[in-house]
PDB file of N, CA and C in Angstrom:
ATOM      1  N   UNK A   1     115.863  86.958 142.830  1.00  0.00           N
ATOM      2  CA  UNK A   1     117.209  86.517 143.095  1.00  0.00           C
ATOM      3  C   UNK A   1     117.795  85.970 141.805  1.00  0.00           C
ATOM      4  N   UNK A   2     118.834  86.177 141.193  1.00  0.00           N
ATOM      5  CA  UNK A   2     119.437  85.049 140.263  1.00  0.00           C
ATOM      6  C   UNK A   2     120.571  84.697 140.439  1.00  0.00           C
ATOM      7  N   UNK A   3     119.971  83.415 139.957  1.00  0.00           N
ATOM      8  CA  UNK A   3     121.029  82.260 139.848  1.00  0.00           C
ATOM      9  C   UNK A   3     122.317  82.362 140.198  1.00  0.00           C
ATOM     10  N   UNK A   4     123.107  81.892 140.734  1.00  0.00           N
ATOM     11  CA  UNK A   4     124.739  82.325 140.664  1.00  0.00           C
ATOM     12  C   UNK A   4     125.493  80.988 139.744  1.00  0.00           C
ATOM     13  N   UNK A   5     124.664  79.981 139.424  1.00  0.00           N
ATOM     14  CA  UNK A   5     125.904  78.760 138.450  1.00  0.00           C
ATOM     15  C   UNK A   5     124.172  78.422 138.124  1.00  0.00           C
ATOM     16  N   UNK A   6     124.705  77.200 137.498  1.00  0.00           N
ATOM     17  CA  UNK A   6     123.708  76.481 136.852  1.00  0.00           C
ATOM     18  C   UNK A   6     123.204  75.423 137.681  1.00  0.00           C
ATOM     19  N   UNK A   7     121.368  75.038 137.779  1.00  0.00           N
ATOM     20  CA  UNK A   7     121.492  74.130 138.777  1.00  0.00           C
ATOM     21  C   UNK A   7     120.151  72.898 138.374  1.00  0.00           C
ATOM     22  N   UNK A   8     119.738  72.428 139.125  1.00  0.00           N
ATOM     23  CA  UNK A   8     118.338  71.298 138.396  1.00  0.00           C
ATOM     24  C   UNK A   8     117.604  71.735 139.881  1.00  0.00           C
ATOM     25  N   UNK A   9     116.277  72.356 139.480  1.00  0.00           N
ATOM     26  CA  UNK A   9     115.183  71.667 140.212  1.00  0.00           C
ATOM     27  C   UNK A   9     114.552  70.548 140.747  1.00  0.00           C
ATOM     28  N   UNK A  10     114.090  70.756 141.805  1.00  0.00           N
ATOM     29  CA  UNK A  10     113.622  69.638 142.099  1.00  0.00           C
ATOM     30  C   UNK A  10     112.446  68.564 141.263  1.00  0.00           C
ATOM     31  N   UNK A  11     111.672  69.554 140.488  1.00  0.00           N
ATOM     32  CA  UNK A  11     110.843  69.353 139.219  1.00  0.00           C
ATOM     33  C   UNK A  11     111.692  69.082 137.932  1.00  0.00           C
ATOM     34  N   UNK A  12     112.546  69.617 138.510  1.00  0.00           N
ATOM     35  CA  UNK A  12     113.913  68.406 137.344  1.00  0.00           C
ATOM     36  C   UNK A  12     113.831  70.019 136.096  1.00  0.00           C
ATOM     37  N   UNK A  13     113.363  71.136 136.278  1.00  0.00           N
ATOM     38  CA  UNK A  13     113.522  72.505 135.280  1.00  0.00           C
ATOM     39  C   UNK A  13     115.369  73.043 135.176  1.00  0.00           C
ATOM     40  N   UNK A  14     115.712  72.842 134.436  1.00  0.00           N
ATOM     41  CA  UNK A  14     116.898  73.170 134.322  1.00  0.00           C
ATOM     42  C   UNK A  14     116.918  75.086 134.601  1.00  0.00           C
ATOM     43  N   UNK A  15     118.192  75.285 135.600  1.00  0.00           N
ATOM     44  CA  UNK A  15     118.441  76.806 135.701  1.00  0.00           C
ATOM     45  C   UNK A  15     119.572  77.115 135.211  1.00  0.00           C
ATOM     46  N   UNK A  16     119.873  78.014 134.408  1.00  0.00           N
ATOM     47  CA  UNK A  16     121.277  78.799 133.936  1.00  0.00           C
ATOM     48  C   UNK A  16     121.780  79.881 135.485  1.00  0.00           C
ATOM     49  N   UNK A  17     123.009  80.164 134.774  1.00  0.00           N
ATOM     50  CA  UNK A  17     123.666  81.278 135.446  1.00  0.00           C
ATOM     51  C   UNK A  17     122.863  82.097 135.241  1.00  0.00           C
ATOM     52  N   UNK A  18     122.417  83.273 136.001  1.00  0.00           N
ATOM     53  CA  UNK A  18     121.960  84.608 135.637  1.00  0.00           C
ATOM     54  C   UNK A  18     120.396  84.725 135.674  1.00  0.00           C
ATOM     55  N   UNK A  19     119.604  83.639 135.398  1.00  0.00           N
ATOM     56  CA  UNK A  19     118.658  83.563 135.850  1.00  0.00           C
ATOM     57  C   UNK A  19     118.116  83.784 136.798  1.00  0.00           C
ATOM     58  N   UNK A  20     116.827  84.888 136.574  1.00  0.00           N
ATOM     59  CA  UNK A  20     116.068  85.434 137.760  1.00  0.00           C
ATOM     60  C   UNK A  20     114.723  84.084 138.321  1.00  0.00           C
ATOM     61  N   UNK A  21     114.902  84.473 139.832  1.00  0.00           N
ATOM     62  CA  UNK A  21     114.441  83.093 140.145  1.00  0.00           C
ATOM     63  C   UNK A  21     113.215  84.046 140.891  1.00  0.00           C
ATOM     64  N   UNK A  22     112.313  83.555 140.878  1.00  0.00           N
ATOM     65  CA  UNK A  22     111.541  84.619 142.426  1.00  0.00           C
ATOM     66  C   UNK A  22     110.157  83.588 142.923  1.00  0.00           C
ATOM     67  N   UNK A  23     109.904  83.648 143.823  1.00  0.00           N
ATOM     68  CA  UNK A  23     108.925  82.400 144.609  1.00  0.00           C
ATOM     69  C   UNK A  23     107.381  83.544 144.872  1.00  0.00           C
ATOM     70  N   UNK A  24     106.215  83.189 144.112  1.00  0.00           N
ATOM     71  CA  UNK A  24     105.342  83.889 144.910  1.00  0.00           C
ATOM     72  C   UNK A  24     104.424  82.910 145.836  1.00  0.00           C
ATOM     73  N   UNK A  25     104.744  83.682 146.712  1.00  0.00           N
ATOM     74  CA  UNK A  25     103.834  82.837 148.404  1.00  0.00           C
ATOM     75  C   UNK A  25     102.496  82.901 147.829  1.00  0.00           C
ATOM     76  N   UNK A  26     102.152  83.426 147.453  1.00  0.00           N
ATOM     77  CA  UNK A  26     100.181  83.718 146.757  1.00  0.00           C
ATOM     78  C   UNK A  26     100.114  82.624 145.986  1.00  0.00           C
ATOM     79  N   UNK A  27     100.948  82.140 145.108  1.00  0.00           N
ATOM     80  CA  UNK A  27     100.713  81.377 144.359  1.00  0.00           C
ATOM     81  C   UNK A  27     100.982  79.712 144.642  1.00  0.00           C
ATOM     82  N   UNK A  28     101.607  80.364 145.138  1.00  0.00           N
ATOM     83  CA  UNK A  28     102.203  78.993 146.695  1.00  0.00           C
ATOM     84  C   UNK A  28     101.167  77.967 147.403  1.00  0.00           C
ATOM     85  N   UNK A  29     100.495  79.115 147.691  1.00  0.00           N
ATOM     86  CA  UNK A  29      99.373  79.062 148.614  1.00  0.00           C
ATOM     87  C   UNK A  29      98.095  78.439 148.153  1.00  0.00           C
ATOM     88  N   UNK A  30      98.002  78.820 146.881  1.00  0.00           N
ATOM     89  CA  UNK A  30      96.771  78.694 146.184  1.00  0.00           C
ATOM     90  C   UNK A  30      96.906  77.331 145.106  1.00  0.00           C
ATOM     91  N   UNK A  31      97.739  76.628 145.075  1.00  0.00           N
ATOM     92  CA  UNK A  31      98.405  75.811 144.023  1.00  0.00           C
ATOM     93  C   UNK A  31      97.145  74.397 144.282  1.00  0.00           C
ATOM     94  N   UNK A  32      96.195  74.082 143.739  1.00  0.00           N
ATOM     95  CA  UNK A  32      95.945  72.662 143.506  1.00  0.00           C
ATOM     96  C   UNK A  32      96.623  71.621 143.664  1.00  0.00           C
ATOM     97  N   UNK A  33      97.453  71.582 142.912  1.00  0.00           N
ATOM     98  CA  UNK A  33      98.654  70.099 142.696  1.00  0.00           C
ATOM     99  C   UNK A  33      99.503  70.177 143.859  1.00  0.00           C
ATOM    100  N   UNK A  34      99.270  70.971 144.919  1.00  0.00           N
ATOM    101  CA  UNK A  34     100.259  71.172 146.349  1.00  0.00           C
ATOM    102  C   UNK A  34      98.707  70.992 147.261  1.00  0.00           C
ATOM    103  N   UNK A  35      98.049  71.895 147.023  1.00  0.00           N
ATOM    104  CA  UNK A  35      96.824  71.774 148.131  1.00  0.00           C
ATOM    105  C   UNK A  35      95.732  71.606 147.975  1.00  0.00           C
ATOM    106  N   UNK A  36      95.197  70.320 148.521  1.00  0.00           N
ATOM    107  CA  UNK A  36      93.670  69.566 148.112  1.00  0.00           C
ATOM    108  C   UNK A  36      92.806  70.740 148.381  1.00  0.00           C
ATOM    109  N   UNK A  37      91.810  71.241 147.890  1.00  0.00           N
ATOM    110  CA  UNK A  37      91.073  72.265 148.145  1.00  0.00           C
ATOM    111  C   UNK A  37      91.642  73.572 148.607  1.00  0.00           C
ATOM    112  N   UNK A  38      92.840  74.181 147.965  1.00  0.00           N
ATOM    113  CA  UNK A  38      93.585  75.155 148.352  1.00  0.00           C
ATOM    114  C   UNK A  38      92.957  76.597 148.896  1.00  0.00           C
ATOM    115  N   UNK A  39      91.625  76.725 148.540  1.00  0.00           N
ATOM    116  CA  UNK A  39      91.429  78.263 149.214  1.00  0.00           C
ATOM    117  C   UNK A  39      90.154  78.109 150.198  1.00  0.00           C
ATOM    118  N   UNK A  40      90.217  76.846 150.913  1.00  0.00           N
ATOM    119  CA  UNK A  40      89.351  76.000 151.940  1.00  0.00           C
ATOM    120  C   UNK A  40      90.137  76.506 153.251  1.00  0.00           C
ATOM    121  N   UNK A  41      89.571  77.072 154.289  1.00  0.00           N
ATOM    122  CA  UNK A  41      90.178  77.106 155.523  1.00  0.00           C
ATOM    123  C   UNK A  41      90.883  75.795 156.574  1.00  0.00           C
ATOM    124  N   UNK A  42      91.656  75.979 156.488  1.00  0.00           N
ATOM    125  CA  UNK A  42      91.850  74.372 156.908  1.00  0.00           C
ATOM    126  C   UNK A  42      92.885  74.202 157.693  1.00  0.00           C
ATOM    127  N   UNK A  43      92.793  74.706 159.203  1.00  0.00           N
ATOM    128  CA  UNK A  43      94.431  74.613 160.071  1.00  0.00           C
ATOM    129  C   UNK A  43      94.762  73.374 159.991  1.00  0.00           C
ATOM    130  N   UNK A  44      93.839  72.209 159.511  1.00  0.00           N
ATOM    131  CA  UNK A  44      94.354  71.045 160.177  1.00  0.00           C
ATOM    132  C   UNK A  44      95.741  70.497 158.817  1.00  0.00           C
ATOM    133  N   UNK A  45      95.554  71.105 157.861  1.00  0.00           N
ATOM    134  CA  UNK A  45      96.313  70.884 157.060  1.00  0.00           C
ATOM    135  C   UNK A  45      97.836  70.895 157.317  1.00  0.00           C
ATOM    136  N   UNK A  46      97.494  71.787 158.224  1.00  0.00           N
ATOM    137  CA  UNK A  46      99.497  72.092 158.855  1.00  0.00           C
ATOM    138  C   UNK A  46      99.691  71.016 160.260  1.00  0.00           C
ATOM    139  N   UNK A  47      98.734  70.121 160.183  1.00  0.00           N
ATOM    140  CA  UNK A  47      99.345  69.251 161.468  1.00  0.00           C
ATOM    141  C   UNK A  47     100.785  68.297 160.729  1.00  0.00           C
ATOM    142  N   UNK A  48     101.457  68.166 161.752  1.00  0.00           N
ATOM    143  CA  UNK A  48     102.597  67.267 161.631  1.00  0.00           C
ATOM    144  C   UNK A  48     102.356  65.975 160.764  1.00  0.00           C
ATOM    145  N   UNK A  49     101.220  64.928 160.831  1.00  0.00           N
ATOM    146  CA  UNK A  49     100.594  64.380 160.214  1.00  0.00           C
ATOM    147  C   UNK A  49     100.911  64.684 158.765  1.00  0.00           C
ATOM    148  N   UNK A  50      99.730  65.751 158.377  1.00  0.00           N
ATOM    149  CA  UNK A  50      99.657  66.408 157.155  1.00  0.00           C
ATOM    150  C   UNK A  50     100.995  66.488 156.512  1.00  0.00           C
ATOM    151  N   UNK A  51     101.581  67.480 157.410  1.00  0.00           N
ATOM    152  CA  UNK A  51     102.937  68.075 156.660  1.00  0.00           C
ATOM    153  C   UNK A  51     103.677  66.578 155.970  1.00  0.00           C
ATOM    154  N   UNK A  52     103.092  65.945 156.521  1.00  0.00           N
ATOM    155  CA  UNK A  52     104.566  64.838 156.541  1.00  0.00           C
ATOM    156  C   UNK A  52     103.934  64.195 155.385  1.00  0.00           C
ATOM    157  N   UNK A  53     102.903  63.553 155.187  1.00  0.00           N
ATOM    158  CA  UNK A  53     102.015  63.425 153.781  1.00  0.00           C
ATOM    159  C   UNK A  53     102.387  63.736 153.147  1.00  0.00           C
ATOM    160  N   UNK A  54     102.638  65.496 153.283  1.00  0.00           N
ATOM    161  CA  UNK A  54     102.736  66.129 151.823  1.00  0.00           C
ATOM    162  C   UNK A  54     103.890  65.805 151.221  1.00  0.00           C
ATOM    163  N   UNK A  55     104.549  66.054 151.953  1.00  0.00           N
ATOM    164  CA  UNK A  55     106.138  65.735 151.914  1.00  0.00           C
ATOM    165  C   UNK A  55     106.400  64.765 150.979  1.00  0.00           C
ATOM    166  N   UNK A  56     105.953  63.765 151.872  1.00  0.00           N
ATOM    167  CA  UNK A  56     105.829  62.229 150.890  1.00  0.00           C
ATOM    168  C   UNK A  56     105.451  61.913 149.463  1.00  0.00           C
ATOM    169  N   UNK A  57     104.385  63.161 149.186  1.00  0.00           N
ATOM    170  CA  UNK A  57     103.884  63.343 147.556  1.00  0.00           C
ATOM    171  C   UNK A  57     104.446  64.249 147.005  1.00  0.00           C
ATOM    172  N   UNK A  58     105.609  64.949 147.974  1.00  0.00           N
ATOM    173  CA  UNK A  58     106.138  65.951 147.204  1.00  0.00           C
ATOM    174  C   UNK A  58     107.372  64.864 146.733  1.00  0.00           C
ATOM    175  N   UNK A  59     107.993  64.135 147.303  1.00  0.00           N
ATOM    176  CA  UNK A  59     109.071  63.503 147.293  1.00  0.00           C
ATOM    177  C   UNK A  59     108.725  62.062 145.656  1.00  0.00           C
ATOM    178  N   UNK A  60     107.884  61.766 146.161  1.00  0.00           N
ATOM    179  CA  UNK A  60     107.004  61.402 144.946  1.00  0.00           C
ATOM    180  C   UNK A  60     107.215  61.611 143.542  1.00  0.00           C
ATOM    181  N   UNK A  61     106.534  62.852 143.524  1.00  0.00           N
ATOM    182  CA  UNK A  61     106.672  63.925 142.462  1.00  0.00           C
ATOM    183  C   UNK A  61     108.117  63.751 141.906  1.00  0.00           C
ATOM    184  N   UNK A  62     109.217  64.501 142.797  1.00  0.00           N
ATOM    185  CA  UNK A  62     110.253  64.836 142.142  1.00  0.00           C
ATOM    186  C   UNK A  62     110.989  63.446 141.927  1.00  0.00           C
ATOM    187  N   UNK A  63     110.997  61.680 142.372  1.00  0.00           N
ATOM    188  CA  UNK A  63     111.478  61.042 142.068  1.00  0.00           C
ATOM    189  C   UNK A  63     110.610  60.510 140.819  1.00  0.00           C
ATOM    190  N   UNK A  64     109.554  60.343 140.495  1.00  0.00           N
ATOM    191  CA  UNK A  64     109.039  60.096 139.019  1.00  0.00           C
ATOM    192  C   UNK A  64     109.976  58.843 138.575  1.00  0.00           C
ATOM    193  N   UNK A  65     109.104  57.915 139.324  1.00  0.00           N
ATOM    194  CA  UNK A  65     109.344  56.640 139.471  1.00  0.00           C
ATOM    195  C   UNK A  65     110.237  55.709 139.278  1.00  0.00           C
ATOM    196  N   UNK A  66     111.119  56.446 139.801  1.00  0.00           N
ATOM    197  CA  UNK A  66     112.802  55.929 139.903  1.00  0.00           C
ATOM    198  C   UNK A  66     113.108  55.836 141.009  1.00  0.00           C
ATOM    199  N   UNK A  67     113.032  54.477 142.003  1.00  0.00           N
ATOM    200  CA  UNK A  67     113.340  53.684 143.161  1.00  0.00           C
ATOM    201  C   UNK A  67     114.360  54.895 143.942  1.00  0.00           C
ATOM    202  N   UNK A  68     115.323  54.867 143.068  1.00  0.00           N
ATOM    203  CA  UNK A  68     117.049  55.131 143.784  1.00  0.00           C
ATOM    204  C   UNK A  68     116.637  56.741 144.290  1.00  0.00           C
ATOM    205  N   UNK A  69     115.772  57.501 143.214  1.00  0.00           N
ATOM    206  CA  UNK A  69     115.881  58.653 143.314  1.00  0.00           C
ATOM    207  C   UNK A  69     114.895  59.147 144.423  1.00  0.00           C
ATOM    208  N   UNK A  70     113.612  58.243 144.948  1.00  0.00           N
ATOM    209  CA  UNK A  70     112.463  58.050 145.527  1.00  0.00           C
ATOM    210  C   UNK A  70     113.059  58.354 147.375  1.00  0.00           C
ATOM    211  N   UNK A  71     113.947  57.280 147.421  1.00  0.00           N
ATOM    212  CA  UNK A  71     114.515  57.358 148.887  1.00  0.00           C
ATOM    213  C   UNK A  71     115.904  58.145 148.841  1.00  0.00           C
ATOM    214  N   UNK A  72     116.136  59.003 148.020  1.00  0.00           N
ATOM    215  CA  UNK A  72     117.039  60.375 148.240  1.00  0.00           C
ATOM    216  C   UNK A  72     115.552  61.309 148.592  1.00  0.00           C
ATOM    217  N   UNK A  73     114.756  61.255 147.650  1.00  0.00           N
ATOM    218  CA  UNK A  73     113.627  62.941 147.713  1.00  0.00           C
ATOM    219  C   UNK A  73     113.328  62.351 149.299  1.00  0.00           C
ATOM    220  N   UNK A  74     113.196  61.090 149.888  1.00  0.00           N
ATOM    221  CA  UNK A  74     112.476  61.011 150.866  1.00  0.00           C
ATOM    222  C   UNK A  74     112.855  61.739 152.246  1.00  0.00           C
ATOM    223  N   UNK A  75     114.371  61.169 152.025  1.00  0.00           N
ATOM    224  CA  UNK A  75     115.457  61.155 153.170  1.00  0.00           C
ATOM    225  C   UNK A  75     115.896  63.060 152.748  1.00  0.00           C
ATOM    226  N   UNK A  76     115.602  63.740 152.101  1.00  0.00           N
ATOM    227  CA  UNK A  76     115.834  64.904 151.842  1.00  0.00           C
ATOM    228  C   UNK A  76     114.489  65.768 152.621  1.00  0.00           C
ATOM    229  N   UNK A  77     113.763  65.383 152.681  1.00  0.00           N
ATOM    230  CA  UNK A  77     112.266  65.604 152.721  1.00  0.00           C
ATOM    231  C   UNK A  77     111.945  65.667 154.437  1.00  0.00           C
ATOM    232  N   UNK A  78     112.650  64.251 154.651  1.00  0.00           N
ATOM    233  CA  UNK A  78     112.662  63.975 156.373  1.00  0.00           C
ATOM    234  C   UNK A  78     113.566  65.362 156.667  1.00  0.00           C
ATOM    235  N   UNK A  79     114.309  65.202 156.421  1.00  0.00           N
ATOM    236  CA  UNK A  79     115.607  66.273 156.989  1.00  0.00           C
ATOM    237  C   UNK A  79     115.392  68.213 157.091  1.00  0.00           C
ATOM    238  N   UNK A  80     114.550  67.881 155.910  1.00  0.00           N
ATOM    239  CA  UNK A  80     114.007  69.611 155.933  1.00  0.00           C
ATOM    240  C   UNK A  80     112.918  69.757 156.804  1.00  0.00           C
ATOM    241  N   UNK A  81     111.801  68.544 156.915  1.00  0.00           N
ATOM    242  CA  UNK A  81     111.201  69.324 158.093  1.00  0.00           C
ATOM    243  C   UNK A  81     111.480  68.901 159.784  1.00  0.00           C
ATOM    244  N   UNK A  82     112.466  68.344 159.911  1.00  0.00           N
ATOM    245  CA  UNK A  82     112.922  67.651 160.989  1.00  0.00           C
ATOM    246  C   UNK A  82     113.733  69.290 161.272  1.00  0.00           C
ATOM    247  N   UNK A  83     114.694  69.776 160.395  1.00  0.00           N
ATOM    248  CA  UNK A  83     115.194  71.111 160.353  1.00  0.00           C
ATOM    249  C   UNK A  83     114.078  72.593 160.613  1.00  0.00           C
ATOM    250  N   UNK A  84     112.584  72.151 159.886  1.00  0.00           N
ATOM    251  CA  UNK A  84     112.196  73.289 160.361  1.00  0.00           C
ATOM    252  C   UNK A  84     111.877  74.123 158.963  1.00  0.00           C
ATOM    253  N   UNK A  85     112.778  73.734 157.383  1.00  0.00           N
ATOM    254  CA  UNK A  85     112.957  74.333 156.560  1.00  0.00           C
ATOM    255  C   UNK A  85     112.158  73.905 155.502  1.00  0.00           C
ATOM    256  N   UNK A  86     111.279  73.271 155.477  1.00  0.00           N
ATOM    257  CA  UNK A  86     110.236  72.680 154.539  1.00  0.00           C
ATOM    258  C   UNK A  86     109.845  73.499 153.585  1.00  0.00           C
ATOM    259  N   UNK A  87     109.628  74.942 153.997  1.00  0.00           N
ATOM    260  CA  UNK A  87     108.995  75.609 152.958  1.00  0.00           C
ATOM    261  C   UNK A  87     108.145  75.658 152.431  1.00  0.00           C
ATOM    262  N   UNK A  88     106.851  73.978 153.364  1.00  0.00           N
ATOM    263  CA  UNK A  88     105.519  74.207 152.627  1.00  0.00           C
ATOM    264  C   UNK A  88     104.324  75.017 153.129  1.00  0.00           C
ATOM    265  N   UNK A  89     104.931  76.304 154.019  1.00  0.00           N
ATOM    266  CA  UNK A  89     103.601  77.383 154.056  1.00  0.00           C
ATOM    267  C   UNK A  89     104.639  78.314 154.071  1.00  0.00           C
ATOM    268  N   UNK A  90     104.276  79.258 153.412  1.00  0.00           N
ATOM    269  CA  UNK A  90     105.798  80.698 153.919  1.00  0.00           C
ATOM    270  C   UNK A  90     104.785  82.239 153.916  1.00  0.00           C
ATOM    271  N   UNK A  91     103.848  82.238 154.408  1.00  0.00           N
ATOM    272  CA  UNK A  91     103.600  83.419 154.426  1.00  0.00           C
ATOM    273  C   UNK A  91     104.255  84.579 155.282  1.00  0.00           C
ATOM    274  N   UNK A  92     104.998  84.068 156.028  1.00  0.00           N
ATOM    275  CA  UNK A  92     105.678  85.451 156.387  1.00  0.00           C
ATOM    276  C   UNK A  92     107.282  84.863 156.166  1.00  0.00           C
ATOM    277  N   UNK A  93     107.623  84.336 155.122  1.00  0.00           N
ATOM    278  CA  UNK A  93     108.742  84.395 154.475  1.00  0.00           C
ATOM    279  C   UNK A  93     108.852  83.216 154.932  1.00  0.00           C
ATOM    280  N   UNK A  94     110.775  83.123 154.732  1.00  0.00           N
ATOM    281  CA  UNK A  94     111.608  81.756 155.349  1.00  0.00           C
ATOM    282  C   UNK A  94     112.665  81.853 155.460  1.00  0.00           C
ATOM    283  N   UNK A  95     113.836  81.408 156.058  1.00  0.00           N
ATOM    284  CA  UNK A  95     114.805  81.718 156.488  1.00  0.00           C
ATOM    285  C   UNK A  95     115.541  82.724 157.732  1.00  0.00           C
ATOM    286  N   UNK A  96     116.794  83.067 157.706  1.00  0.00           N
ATOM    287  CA  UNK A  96     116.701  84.009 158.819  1.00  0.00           C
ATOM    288  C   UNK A  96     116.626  85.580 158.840  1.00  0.00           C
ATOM    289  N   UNK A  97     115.942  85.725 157.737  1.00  0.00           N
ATOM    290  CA  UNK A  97     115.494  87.001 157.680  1.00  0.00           C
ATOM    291  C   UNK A  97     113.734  86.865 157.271  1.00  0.00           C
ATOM    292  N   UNK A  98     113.175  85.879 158.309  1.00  0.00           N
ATOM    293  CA  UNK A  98     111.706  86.122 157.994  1.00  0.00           C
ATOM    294  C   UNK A  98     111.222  86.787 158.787  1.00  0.00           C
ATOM    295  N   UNK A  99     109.545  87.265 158.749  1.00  0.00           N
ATOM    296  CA  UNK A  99     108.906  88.136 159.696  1.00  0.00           C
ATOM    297  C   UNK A  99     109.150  87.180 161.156  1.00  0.00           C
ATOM    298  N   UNK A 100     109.229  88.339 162.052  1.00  0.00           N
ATOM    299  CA  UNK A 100     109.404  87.782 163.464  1.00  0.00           C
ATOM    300  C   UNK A 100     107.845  87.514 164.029  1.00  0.00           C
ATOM    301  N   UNK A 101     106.759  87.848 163.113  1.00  0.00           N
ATOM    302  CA  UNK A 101     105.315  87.190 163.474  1.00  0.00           C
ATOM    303  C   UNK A 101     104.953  85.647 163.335  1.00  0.00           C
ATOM    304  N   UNK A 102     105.580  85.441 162.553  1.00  0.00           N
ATOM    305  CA  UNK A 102     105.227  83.838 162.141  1.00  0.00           C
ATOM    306  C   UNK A 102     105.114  82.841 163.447  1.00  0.00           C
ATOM    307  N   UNK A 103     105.907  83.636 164.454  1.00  0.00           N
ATOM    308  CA  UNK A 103     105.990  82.150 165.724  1.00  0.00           C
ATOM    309  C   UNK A 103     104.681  82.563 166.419  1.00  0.00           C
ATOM    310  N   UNK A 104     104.179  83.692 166.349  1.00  0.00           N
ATOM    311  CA  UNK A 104     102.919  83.800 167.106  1.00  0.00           C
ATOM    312  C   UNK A 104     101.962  83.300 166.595  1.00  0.00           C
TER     313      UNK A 104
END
């Protein structure tokens, strides 16, 4: 996909116009610094619990220890998976053009 204006990551990476952006789920998946023992079988990782953890260290992360910015990532964080849109497993995509397998 690229870019359509210029924008900031949540990792704070600056994006230009025109920039090709692309997400790999494999790599997603497999990431250390996202998942404690990442290629460990582990349903329990996706309990509500969990998710919400992660969240919390994801929110973490992107405020980098700035109070003000800490309870925006938080309250941003609540809202995406309260929505459903978290984005922290996507193997059969995200949005409304994902695989129609994922709910099974």
């Amino acid at each position: 996909r690229l870019a359509e204006g210029p924008d900031t990551l949540p990792s704070g990476h600056q994006v230009k116009e025109g920039d090709f952006i692309l997400l790999s789920t494999y790599a997603m998946g497999r990431n250390p610094r996202v998942w404690e023992d990442p290629l460990k079988f582990d349903p329990d990782r996706f309990t509500d619990e969990n998710l919400y953890a992660q969240a919390e260290k994801q929110a973490n992360a992107v405020a980098r220890n700035d109070p003000a910015k800490l309870e925006i990532a938080r309250e941003r964080m609540r809202r995406r998976m309260a929505a459903g849109r978290d984005f922290t497993y996507t193997p059969f995509g995200a949005g409304p053009r994902s695989c129609i397998g994922g709910v099974f």
